[in-house]
N, C-alpha and C. Protein backbone atom coordinates (compact mmCIF):
# COMPACT_ATOMS: atom_id res chain seq x y z
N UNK A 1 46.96 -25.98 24.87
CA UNK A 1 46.91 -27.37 25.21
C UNK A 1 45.65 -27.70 26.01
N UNK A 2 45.13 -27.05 26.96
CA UNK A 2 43.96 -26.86 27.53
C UNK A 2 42.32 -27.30 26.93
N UNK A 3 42.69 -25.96 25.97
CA UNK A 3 41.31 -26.33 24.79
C UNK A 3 41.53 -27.70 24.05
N UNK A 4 42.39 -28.04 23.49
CA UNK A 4 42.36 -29.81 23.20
C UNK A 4 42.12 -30.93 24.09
N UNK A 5 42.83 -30.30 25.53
CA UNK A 5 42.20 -31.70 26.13
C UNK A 5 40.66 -31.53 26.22
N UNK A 6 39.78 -30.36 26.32
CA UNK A 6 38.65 -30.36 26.46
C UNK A 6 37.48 -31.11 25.09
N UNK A 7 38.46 -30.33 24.06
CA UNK A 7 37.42 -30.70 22.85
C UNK A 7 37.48 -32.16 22.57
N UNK A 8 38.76 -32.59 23.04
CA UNK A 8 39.14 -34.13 23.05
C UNK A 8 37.86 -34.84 23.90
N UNK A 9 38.22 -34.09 25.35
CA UNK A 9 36.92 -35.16 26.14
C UNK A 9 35.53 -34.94 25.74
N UNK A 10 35.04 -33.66 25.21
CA UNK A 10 34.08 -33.30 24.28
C UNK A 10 33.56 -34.68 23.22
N UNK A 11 34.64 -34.36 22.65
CA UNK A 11 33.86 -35.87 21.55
C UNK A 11 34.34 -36.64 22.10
N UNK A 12 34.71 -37.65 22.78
CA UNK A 12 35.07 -38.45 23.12
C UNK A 12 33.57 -38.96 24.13
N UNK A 13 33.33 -38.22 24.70
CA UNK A 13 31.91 -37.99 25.52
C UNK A 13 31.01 -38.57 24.62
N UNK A 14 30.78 -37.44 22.91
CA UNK A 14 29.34 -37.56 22.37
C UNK A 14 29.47 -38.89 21.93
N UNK A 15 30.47 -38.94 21.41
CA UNK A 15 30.73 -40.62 20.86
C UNK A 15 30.36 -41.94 21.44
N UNK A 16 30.88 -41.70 22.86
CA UNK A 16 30.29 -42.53 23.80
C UNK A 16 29.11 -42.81 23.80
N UNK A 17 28.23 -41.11 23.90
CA UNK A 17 26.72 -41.43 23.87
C UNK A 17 25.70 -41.93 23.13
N UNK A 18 26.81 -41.25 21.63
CA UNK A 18 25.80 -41.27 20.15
C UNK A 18 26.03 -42.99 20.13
N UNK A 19 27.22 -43.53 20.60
CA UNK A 19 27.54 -45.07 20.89
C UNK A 19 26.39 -46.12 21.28
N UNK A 20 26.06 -45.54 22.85
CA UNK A 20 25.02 -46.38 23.45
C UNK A 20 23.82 -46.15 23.02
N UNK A 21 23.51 -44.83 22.25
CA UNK A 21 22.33 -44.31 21.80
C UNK A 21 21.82 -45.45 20.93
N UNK A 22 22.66 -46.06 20.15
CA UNK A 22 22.93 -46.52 18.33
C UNK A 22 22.72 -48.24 19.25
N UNK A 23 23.41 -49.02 20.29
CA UNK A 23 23.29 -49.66 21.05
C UNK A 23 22.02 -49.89 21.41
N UNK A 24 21.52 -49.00 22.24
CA UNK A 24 19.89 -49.45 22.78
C UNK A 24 19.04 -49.10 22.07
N UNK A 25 18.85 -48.78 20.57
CA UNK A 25 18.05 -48.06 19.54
C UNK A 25 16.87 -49.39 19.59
N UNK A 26 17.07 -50.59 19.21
CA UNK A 26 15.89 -51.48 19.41
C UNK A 26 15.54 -51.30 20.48
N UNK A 27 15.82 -50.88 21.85
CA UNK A 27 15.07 -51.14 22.76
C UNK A 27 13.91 -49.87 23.42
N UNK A 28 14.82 -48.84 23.01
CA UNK A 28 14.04 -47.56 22.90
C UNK A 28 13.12 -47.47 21.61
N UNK A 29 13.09 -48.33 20.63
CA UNK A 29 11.90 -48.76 19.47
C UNK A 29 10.77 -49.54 20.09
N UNK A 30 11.40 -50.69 20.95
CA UNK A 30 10.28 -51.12 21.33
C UNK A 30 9.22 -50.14 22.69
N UNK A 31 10.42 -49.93 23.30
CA UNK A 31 9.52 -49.14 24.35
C UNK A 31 8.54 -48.39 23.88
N UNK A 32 9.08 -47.18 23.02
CA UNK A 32 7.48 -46.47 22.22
C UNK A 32 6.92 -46.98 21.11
N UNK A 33 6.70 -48.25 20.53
CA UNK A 33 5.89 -48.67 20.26
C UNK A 33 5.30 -49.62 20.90
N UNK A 34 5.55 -49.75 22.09
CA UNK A 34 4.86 -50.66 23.40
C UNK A 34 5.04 -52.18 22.54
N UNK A 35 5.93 -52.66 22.13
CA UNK A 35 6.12 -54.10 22.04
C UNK A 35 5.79 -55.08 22.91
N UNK A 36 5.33 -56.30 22.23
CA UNK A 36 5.49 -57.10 23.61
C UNK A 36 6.24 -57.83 23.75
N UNK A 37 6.49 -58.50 24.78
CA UNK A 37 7.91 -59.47 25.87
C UNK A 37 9.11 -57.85 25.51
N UNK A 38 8.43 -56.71 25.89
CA UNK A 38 9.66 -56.13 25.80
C UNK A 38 11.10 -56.14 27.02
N UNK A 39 10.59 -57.45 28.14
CA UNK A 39 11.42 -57.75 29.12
C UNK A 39 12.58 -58.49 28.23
N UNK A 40 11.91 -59.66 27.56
CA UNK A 40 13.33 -60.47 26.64
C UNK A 40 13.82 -59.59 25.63
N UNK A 41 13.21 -58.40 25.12
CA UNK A 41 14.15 -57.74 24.00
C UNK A 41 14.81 -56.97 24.54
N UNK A 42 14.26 -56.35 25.90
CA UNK A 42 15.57 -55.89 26.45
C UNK A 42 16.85 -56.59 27.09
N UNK A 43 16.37 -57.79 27.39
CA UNK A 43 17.51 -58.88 27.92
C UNK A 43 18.39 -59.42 26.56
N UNK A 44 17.37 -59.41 25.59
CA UNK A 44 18.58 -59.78 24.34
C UNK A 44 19.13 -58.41 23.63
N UNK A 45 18.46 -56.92 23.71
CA UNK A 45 19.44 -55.96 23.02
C UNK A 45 21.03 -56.08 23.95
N UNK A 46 20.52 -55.92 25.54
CA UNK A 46 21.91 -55.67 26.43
C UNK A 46 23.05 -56.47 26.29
N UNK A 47 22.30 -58.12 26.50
CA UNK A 47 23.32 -59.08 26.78
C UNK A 47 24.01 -59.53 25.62
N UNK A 48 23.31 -59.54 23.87
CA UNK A 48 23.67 -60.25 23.15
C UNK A 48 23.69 -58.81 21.88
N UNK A 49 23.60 -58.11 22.41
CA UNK A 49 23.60 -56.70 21.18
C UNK A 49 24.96 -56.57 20.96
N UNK A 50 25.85 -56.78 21.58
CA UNK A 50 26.82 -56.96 21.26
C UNK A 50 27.58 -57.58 19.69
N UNK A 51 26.68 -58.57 19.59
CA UNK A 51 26.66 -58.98 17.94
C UNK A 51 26.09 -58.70 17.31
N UNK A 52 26.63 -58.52 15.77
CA UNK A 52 25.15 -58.30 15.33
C UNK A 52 23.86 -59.08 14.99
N UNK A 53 23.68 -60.16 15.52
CA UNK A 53 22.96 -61.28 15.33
C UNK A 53 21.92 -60.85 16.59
N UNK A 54 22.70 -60.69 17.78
CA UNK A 54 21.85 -60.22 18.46
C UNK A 54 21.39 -58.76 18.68
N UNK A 55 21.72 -58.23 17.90
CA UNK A 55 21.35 -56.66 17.82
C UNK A 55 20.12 -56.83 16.68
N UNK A 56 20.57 -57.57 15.61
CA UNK A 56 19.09 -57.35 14.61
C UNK A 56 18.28 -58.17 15.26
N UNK A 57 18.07 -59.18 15.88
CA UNK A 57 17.50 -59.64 16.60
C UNK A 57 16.29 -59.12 17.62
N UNK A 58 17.24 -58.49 18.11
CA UNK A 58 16.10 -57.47 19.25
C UNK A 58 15.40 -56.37 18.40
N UNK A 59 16.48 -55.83 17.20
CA UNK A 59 15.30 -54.62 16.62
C UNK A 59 14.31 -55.49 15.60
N UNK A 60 14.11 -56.79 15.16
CA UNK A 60 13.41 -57.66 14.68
C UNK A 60 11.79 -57.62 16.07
N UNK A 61 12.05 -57.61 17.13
CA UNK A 61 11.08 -58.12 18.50
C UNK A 61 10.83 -56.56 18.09
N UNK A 62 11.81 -55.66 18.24
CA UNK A 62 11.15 -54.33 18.74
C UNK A 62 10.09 -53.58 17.27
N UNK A 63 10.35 -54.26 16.15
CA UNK A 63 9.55 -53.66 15.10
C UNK A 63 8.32 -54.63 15.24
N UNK A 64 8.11 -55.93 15.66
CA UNK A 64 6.98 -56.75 15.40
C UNK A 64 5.77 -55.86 15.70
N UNK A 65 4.63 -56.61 15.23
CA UNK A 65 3.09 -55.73 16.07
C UNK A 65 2.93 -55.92 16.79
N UNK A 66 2.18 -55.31 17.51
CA UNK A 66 1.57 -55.65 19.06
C UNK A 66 0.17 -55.94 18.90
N UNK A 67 -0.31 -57.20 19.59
CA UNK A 67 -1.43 -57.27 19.29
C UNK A 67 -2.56 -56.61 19.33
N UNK A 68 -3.55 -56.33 19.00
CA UNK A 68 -4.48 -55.47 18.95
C UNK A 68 -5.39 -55.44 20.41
N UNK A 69 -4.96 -54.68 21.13
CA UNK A 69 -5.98 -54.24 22.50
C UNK A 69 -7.33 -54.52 22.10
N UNK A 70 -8.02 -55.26 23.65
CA UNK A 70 -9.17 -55.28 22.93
C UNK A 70 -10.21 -54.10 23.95
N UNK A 71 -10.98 -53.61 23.28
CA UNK A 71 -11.25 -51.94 23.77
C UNK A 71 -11.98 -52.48 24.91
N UNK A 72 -11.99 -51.43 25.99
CA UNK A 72 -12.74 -51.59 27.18
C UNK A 72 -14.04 -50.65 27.10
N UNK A 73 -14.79 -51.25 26.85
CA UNK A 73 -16.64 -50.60 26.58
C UNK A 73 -16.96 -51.96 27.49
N UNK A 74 -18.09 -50.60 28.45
CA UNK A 74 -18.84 -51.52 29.05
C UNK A 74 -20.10 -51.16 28.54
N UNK A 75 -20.97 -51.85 28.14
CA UNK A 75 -22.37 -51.83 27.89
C UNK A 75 -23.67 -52.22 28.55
N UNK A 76 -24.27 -51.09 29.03
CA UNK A 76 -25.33 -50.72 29.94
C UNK A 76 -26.37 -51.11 29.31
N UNK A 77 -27.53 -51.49 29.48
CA UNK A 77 -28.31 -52.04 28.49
C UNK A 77 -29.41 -51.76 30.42
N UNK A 78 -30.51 -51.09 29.89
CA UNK A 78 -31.54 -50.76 30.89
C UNK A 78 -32.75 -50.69 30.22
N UNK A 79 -33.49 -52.27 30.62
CA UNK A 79 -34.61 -52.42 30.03
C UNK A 79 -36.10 -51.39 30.95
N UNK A 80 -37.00 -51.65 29.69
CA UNK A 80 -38.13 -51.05 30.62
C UNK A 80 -38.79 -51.18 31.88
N UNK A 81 -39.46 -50.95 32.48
CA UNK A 81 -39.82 -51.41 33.64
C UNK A 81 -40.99 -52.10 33.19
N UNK A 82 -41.25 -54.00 34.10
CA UNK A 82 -42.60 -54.08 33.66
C UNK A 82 -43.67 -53.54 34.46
N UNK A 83 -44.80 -53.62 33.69
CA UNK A 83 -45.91 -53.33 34.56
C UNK A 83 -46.14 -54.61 35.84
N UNK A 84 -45.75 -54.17 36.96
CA UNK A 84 -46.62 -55.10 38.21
C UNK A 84 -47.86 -55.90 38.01
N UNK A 85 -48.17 -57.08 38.14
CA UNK A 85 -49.60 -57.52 37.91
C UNK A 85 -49.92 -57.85 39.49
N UNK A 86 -51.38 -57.20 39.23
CA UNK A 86 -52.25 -56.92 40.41
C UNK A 86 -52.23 -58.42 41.67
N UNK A 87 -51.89 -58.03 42.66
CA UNK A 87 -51.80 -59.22 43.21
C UNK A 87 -52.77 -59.66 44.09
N UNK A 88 -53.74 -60.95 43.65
CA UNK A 88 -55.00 -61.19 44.31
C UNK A 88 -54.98 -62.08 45.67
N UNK A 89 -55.46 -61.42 46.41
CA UNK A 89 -55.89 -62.11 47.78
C UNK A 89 -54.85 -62.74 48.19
N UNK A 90 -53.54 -62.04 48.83
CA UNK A 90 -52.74 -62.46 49.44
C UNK A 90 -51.85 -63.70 48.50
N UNK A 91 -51.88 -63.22 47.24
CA UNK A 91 -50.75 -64.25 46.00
C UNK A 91 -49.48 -63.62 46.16
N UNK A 92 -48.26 -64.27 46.62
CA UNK A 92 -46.97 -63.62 46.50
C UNK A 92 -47.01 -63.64 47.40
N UNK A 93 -45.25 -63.14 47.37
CA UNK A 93 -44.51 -63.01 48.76
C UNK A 93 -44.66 -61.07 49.43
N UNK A 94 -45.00 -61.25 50.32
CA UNK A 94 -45.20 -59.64 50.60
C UNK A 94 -44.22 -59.24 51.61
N UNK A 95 -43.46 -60.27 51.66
CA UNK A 95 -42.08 -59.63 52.85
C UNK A 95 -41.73 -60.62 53.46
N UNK A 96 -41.09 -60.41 54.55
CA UNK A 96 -40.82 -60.78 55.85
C UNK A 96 -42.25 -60.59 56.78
N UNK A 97 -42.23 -61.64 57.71
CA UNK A 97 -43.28 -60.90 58.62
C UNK A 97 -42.99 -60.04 59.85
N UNK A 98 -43.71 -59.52 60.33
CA UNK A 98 -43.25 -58.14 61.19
C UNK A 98 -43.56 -56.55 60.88
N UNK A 99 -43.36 -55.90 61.65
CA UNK A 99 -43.97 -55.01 61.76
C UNK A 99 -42.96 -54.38 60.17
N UNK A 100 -43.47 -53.48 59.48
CA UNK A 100 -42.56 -52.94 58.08
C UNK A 100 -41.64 -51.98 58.96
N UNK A 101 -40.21 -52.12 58.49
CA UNK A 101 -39.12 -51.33 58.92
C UNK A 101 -39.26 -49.82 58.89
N UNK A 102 -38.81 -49.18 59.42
CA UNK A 102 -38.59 -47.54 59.61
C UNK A 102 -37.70 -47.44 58.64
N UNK A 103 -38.07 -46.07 57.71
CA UNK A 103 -37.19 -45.65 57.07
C UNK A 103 -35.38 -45.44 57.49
N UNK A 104 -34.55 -45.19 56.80
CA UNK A 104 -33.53 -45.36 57.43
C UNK A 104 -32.92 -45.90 58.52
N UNK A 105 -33.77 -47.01 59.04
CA UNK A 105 -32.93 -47.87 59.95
C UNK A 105 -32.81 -48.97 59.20
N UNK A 106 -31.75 -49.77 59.37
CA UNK A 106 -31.69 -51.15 59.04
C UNK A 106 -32.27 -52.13 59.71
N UNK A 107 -32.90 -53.36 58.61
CA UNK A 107 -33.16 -53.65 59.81
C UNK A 107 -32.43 -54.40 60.17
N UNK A 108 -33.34 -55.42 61.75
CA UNK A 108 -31.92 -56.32 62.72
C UNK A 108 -31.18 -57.18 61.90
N UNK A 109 -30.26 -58.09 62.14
CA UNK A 109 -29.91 -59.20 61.44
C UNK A 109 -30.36 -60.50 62.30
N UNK A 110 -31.18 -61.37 61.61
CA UNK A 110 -31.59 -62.49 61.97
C UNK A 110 -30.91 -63.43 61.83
N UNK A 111 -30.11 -64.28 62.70
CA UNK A 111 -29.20 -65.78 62.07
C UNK A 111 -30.12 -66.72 62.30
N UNK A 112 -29.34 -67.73 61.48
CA UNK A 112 -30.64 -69.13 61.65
C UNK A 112 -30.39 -69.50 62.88
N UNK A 113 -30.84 -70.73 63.37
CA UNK A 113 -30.50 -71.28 64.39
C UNK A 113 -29.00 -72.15 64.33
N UNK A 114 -28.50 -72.72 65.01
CA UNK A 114 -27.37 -73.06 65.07
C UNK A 114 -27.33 -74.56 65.19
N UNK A 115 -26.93 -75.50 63.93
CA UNK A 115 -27.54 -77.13 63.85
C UNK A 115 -26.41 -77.40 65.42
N UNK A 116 -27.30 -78.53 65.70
CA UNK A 116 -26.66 -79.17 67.01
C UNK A 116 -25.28 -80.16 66.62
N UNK A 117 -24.33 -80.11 67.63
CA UNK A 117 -23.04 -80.20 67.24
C UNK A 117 -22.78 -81.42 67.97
N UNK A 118 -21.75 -81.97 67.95
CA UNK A 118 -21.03 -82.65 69.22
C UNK A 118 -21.27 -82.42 70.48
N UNK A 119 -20.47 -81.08 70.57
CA UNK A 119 -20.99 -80.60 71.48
C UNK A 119 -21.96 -80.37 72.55
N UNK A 120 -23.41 -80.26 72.10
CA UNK A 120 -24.45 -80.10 72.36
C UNK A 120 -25.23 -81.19 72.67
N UNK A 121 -24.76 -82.49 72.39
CA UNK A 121 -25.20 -83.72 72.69
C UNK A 121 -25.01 -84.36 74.23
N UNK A 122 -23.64 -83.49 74.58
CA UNK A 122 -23.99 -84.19 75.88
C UNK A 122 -24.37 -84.33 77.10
């Protein structure tokens, strides 16, 4: 009597499982084929899988395509360097004025002046 109640709860078990297995089959379709809104096909296999209206339903969402990713390439594009043209008698901007910075120091930070306020008027 022993061994029957076991083999009893035995299948009674797989049945259950092979049950919910057969149950969430659209939704474990969509998952590995990465569907999309696979949030509502899982809200319609659970809540409405129950019928079969809503069971083909969700494996209808879970077979659709997914749209086509669009690839992530970034494209570097590094033109030549131009040649510098010779700069005559003080043409261009040649810096800041001041003495030229030391290597590895930064240099200071300069703020503008500060426009006059309310404040400052009276």
């Amino acid at each position: 009597m022993m061994i029957a109640d076991l083999l009893t709860v035995v299948v009674v078990g797989l049945l259950t499982a092979g049950s919910a297995v057969l149950y969430l089959l659209p939704l474990m379709i969509g998952i590995a084929r990465r569907a999309p809104g696979i949030g509502a096909l899982a809200v319609i296999n659970i809540l409405l899988g129950w019928t079969l209206a809503g069971w083909l339903a969700a494996l209808a969402m879970a077979l659709r395509s997914a749209p086509a990713a669009v690839p992530a390439v970034q494209l570097i594009q590094n033109f030549p360097a131009l040649p510098q043209p010779a700069q005559a008698g003080g043409a261009g901007w040649a810096g800041p004025p001041g003495p030229l910075p030391r290597p590895g120091v930064p240099p200071p930070l300069v703020l503008p002046p500060r426009p006059a306020g309310p404040a400052d008027r009276e």
